[in-house]
PDB file of N, CA and C in Angstrom:
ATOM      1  N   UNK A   1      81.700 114.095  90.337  1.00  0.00           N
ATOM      2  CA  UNK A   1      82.844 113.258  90.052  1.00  0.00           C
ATOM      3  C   UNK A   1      84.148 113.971  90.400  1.00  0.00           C
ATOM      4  N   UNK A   2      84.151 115.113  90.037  1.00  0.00           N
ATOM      5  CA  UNK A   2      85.217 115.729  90.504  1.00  0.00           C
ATOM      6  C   UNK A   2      86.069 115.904  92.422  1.00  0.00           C
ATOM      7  N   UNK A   3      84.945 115.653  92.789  1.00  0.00           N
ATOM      8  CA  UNK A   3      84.997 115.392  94.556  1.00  0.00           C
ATOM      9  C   UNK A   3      85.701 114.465  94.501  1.00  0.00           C
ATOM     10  N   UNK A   4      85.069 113.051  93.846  1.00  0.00           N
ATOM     11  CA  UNK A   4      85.875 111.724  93.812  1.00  0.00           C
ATOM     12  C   UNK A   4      87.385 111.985  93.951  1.00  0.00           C
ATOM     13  N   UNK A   5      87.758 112.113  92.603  1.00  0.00           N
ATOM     14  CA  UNK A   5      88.816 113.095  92.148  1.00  0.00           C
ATOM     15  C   UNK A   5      89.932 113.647  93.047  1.00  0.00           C
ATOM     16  N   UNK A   6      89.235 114.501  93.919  1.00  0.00           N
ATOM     17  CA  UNK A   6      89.955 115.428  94.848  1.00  0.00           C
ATOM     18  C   UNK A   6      89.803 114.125  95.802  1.00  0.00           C
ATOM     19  N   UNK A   7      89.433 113.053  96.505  1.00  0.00           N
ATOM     20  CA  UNK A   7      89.540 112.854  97.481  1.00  0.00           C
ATOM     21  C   UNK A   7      90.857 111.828  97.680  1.00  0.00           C
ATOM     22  N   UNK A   8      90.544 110.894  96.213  1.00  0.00           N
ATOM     23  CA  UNK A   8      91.407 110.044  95.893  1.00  0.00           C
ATOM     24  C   UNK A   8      93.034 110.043  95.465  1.00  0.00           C
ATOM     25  N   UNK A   9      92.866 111.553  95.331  1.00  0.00           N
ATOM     26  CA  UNK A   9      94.221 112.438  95.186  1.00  0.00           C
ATOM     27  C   UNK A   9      94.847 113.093  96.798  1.00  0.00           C
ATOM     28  N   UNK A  10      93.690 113.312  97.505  1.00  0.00           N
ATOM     29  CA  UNK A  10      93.923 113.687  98.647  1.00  0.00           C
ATOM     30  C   UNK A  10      94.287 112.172  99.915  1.00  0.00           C
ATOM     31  N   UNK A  11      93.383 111.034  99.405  1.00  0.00           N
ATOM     32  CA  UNK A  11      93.840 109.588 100.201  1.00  0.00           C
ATOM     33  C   UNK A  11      95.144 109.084  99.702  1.00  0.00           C
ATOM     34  N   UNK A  12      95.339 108.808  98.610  1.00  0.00           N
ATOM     35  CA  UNK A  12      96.662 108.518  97.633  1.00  0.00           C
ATOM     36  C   UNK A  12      97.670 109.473  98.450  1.00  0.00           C
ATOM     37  N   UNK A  13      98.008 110.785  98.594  1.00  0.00           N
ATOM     38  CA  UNK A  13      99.250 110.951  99.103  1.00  0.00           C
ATOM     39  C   UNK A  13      99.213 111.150 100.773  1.00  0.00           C
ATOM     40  N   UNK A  14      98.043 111.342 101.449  1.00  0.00           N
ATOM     41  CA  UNK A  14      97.914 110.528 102.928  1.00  0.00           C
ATOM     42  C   UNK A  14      98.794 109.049 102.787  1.00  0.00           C
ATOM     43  N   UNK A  15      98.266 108.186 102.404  1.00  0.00           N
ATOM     44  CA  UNK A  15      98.212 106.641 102.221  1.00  0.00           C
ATOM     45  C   UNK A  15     100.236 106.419 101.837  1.00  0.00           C
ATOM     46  N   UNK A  16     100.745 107.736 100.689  1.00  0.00           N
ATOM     47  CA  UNK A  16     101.923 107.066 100.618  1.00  0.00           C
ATOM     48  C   UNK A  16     102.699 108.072 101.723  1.00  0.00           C
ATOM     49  N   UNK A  17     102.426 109.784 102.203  1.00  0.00           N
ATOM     50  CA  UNK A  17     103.331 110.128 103.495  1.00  0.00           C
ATOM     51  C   UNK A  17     103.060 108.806 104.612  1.00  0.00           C
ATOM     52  N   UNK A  18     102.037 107.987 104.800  1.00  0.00           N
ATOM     53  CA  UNK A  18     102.258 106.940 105.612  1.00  0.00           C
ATOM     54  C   UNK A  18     102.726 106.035 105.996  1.00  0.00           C
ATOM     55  N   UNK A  19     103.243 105.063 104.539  1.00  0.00           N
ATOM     56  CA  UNK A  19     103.644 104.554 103.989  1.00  0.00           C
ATOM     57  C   UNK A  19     105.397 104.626 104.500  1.00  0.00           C
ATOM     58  N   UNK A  20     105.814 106.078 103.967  1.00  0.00           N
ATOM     59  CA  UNK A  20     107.307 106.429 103.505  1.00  0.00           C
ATOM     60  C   UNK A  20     107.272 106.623 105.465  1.00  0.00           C
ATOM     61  N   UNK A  21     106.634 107.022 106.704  1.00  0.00           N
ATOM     62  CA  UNK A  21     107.218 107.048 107.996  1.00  0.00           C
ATOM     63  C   UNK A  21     107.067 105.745 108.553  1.00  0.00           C
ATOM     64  N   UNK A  22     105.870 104.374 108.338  1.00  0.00           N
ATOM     65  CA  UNK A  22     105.678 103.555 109.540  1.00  0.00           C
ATOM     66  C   UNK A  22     106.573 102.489 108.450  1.00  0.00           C
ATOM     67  N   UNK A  23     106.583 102.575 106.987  1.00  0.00           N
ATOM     68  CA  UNK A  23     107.738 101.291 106.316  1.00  0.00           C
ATOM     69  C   UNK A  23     106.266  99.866 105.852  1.00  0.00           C
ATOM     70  N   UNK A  24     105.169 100.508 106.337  1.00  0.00           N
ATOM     71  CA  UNK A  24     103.916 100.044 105.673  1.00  0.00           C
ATOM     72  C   UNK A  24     103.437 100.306 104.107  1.00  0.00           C
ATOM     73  N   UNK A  25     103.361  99.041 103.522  1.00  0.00           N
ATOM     74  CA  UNK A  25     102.815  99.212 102.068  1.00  0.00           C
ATOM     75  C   UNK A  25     101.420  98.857 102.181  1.00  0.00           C
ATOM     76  N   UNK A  26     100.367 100.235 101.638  1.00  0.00           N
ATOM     77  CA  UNK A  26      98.903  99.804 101.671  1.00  0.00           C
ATOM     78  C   UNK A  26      98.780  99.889 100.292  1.00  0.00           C
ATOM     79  N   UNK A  27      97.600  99.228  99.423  1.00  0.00           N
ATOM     80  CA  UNK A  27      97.699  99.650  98.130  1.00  0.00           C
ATOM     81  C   UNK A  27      95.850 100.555  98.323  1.00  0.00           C
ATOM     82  N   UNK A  28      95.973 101.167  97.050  1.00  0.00           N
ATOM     83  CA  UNK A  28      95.085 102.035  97.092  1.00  0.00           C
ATOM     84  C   UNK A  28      94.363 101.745  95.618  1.00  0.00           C
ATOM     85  N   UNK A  29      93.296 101.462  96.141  1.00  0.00           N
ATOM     86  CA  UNK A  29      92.497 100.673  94.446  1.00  0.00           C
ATOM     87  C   UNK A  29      91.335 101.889  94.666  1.00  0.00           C
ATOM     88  N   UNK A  30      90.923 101.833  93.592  1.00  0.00           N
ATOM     89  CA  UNK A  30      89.340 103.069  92.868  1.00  0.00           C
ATOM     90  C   UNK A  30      88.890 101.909  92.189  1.00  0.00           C
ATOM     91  N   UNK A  31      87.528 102.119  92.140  1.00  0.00           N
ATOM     92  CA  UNK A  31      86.421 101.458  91.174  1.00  0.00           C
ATOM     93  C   UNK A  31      86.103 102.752  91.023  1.00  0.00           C
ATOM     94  N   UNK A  32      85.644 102.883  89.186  1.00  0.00           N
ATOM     95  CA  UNK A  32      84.774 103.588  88.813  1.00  0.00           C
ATOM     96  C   UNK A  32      84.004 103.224  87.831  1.00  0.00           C
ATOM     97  N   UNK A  33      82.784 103.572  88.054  1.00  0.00           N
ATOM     98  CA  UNK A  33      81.602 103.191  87.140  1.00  0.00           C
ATOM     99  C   UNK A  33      80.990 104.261  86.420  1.00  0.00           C
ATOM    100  N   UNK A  34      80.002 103.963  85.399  1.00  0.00           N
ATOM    101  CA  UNK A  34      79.231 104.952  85.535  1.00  0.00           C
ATOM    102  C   UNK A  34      79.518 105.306  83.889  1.00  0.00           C
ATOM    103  N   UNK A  35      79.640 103.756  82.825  1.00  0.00           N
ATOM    104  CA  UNK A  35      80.032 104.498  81.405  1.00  0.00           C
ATOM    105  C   UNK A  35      79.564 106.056  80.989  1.00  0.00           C
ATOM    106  N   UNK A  36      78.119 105.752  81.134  1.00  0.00           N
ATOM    107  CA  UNK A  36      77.341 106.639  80.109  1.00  0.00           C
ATOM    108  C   UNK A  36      77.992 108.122  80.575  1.00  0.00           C
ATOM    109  N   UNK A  37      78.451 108.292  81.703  1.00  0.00           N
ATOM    110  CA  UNK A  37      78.588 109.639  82.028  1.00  0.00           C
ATOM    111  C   UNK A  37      80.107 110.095  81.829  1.00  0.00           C
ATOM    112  N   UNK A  38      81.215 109.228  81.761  1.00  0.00           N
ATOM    113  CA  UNK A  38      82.046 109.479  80.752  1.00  0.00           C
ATOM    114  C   UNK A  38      82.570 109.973  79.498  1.00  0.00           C
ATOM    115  N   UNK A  39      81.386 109.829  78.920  1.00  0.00           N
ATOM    116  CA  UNK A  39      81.585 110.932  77.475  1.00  0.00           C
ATOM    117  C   UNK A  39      81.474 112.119  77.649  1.00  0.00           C
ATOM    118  N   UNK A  40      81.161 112.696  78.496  1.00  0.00           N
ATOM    119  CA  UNK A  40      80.988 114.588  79.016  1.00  0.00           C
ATOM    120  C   UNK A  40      81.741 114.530  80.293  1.00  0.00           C
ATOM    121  N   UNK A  41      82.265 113.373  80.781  1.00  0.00           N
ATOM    122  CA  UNK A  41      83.265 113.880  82.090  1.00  0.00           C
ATOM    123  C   UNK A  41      84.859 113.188  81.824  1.00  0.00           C
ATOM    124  N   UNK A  42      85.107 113.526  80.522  1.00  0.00           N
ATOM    125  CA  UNK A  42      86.287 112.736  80.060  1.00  0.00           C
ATOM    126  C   UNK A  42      87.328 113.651  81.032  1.00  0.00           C
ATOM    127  N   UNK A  43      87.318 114.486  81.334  1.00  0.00           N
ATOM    128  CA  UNK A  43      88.971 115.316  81.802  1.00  0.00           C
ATOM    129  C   UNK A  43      88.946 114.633  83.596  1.00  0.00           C
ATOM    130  N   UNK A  44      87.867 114.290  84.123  1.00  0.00           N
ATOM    131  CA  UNK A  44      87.537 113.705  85.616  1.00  0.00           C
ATOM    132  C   UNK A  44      88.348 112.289  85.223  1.00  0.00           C
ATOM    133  N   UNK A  45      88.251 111.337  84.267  1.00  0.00           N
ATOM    134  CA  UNK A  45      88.558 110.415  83.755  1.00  0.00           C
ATOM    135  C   UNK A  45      90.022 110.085  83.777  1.00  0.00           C
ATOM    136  N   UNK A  46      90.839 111.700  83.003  1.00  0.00           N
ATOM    137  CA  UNK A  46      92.026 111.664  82.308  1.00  0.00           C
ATOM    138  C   UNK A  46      92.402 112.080  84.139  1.00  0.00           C
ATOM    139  N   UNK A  47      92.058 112.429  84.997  1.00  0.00           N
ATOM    140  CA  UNK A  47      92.570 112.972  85.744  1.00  0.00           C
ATOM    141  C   UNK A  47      92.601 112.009  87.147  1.00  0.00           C
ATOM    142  N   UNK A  48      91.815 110.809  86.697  1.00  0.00           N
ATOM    143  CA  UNK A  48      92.002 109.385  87.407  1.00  0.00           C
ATOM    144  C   UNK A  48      93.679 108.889  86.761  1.00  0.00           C
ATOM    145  N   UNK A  49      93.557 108.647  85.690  1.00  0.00           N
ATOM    146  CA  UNK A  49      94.248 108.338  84.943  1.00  0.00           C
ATOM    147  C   UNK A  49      95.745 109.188  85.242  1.00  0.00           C
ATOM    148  N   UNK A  50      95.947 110.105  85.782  1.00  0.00           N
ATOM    149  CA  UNK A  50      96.636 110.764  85.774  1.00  0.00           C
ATOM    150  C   UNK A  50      97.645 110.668  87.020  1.00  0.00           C
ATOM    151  N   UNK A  51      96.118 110.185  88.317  1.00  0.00           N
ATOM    152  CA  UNK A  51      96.730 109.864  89.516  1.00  0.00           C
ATOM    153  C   UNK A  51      96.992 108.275  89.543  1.00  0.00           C
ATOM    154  N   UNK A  52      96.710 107.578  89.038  1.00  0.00           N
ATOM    155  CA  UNK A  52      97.132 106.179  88.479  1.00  0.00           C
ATOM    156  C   UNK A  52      98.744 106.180  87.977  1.00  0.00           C
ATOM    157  N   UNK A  53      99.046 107.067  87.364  1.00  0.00           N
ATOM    158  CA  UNK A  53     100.793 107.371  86.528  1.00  0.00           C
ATOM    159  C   UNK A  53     101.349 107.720  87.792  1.00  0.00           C
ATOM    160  N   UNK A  54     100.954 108.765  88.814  1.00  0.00           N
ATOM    161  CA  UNK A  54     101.466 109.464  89.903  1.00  0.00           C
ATOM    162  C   UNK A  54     101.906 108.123  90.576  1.00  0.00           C
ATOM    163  N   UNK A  55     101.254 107.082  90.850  1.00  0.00           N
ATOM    164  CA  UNK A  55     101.523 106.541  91.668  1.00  0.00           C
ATOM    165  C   UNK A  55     100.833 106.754  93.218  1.00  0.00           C
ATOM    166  N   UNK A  56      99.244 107.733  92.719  1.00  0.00           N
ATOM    167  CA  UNK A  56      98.719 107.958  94.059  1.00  0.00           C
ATOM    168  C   UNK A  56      97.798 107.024  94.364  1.00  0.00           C
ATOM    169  N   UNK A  57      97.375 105.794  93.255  1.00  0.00           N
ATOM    170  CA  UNK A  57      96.059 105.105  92.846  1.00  0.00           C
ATOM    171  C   UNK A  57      97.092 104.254  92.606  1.00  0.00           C
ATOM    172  N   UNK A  58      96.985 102.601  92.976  1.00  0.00           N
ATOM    173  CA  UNK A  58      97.705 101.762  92.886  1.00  0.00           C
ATOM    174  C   UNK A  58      97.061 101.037  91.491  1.00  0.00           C
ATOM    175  N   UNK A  59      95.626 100.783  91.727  1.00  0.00           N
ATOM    176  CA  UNK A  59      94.866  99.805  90.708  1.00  0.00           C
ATOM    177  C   UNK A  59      93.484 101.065  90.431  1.00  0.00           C
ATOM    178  N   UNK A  60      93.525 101.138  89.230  1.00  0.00           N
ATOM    179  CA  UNK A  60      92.116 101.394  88.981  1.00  0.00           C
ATOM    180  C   UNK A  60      91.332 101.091  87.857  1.00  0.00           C
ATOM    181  N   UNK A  61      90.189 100.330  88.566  1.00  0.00           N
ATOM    182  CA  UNK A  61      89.034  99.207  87.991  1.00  0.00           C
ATOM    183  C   UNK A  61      88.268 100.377  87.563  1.00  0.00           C
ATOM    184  N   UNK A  62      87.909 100.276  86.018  1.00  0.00           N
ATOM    185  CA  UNK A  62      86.597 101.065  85.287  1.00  0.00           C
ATOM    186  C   UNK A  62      85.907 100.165  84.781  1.00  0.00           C
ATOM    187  N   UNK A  63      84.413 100.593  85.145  1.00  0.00           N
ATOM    188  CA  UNK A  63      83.345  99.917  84.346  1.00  0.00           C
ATOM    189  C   UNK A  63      83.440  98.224  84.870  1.00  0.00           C
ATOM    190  N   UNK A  64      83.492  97.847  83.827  1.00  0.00           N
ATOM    191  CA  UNK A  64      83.157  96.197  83.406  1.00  0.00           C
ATOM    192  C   UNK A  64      84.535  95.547  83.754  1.00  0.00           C
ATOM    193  N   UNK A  65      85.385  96.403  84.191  1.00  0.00           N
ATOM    194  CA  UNK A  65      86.782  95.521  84.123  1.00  0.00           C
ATOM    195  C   UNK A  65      87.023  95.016  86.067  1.00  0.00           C
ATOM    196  N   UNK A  66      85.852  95.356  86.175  1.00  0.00           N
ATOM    197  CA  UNK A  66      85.668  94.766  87.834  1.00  0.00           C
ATOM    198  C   UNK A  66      85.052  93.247  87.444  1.00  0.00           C
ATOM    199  N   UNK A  67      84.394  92.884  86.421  1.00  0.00           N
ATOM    200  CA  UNK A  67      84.356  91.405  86.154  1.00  0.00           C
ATOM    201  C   UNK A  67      85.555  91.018  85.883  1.00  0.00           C
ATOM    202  N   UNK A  68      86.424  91.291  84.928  1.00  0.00           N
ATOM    203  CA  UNK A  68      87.658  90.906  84.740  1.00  0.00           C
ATOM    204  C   UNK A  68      89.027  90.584  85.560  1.00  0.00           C
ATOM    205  N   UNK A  69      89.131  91.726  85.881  1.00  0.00           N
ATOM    206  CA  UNK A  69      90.373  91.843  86.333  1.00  0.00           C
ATOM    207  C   UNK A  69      90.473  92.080  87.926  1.00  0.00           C
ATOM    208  N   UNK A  70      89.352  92.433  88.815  1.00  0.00           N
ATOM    209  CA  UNK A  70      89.566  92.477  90.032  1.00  0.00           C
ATOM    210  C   UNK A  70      89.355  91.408  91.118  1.00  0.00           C
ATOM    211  N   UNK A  71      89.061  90.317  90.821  1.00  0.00           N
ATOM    212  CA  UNK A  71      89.502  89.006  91.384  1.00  0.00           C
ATOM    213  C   UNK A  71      90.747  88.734  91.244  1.00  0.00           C
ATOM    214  N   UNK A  72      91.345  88.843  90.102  1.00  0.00           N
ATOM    215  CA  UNK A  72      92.802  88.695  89.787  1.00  0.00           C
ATOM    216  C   UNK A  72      93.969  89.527  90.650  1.00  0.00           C
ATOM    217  N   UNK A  73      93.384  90.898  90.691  1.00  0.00           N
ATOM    218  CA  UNK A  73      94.189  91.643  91.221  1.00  0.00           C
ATOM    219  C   UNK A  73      94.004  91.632  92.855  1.00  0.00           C
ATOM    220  N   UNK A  74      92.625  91.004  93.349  1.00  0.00           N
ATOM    221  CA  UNK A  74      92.812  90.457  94.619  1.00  0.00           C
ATOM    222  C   UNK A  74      93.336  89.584  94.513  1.00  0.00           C
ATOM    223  N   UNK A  75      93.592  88.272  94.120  1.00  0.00           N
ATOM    224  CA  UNK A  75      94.523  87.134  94.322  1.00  0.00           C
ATOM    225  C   UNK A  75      95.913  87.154  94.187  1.00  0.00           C
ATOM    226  N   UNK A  76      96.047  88.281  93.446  1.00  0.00           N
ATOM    227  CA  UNK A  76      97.737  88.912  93.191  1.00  0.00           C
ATOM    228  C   UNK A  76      97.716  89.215  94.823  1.00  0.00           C
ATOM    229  N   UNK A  77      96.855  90.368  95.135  1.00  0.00           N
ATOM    230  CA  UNK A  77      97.099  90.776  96.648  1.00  0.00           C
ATOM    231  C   UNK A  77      97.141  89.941  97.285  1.00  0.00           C
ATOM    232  N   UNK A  78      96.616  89.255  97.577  1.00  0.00           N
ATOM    233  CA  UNK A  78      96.625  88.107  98.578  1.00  0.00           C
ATOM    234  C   UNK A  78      97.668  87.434  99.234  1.00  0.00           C
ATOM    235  N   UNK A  79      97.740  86.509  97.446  1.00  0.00           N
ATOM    236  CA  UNK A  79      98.997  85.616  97.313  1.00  0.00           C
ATOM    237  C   UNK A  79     100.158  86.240  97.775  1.00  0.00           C
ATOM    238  N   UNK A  80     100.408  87.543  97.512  1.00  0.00           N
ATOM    239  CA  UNK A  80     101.958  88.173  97.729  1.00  0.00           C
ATOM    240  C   UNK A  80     102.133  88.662  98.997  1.00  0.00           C
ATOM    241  N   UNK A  81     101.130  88.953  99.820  1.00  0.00           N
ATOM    242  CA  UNK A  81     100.983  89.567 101.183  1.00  0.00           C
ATOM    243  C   UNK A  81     101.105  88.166 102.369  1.00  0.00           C
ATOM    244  N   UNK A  82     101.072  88.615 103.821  1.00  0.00           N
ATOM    245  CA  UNK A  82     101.107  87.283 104.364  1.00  0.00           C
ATOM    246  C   UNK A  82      99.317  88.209 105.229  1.00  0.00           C
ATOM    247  N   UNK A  83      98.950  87.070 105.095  1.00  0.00           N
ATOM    248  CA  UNK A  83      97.381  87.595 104.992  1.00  0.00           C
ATOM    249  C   UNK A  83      97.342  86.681 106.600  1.00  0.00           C
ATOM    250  N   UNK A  84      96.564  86.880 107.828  1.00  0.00           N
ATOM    251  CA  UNK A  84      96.624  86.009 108.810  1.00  0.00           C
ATOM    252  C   UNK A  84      95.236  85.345 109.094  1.00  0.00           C
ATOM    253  N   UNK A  85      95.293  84.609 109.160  1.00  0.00           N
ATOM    254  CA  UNK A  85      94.155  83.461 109.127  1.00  0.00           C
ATOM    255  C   UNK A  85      93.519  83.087 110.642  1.00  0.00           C
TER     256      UNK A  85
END
C-alpha cells in the first residue's frame, strides 16, 4: 500500500506541474479498497488523506463510498466539463 501512496503523490504533482504550464485542468481521483486491511495500515490511510488536503488527489473514493458517491462525482464531472460527443 505504501507504493500506492508514493505513486499517487508522485502522479498528483506530475498532473498539477502540468496543469500550472499547458492551463489544462485534469482531476485526479483514487479508489481505495480493501476495509479489513485498514486497521493495521491506518498511517498509508492518513497519508491518502493527507494528499487529498494537499490538493494532489482531487476525489478520493474508500471502500463502499464508490456505491455512493462516485456516479455523482462523475456527473458533477461531466456536467461541468464540455465533454465531446
Amino acid at each position: 500500500m505504501s507504493d500506492a501512496v508514493y505513486e499517487c503523490h508522485l502522479v498528483g504533482m506530475e498532473l498539477r506541474e502540468f496543469e500550472s504550464k499547458s492551463g489544462i485542468s485534469i482531476n485526479h481521483i483514487v479508489f481505495v479498497d480493501g476495509k479489513e486491511q485498514w486497521s493495521v495500515r491506518k498511517s498509508d490511510l492518513r497519508r491518502f488523506i493527507d494528499l487529498l488536503n494537499q490538493g494532489l488527489i482531487d476525489y478520493l473514493i474508500i471502500g463502499r463510498e464508490v456505491e455512493e458517491e462516485w456516479e455523482i462525482v462523475l456527473d458533477n464531472l461531466l456536467s461541468s466539463s464540455s465533454v465531446r460527443q
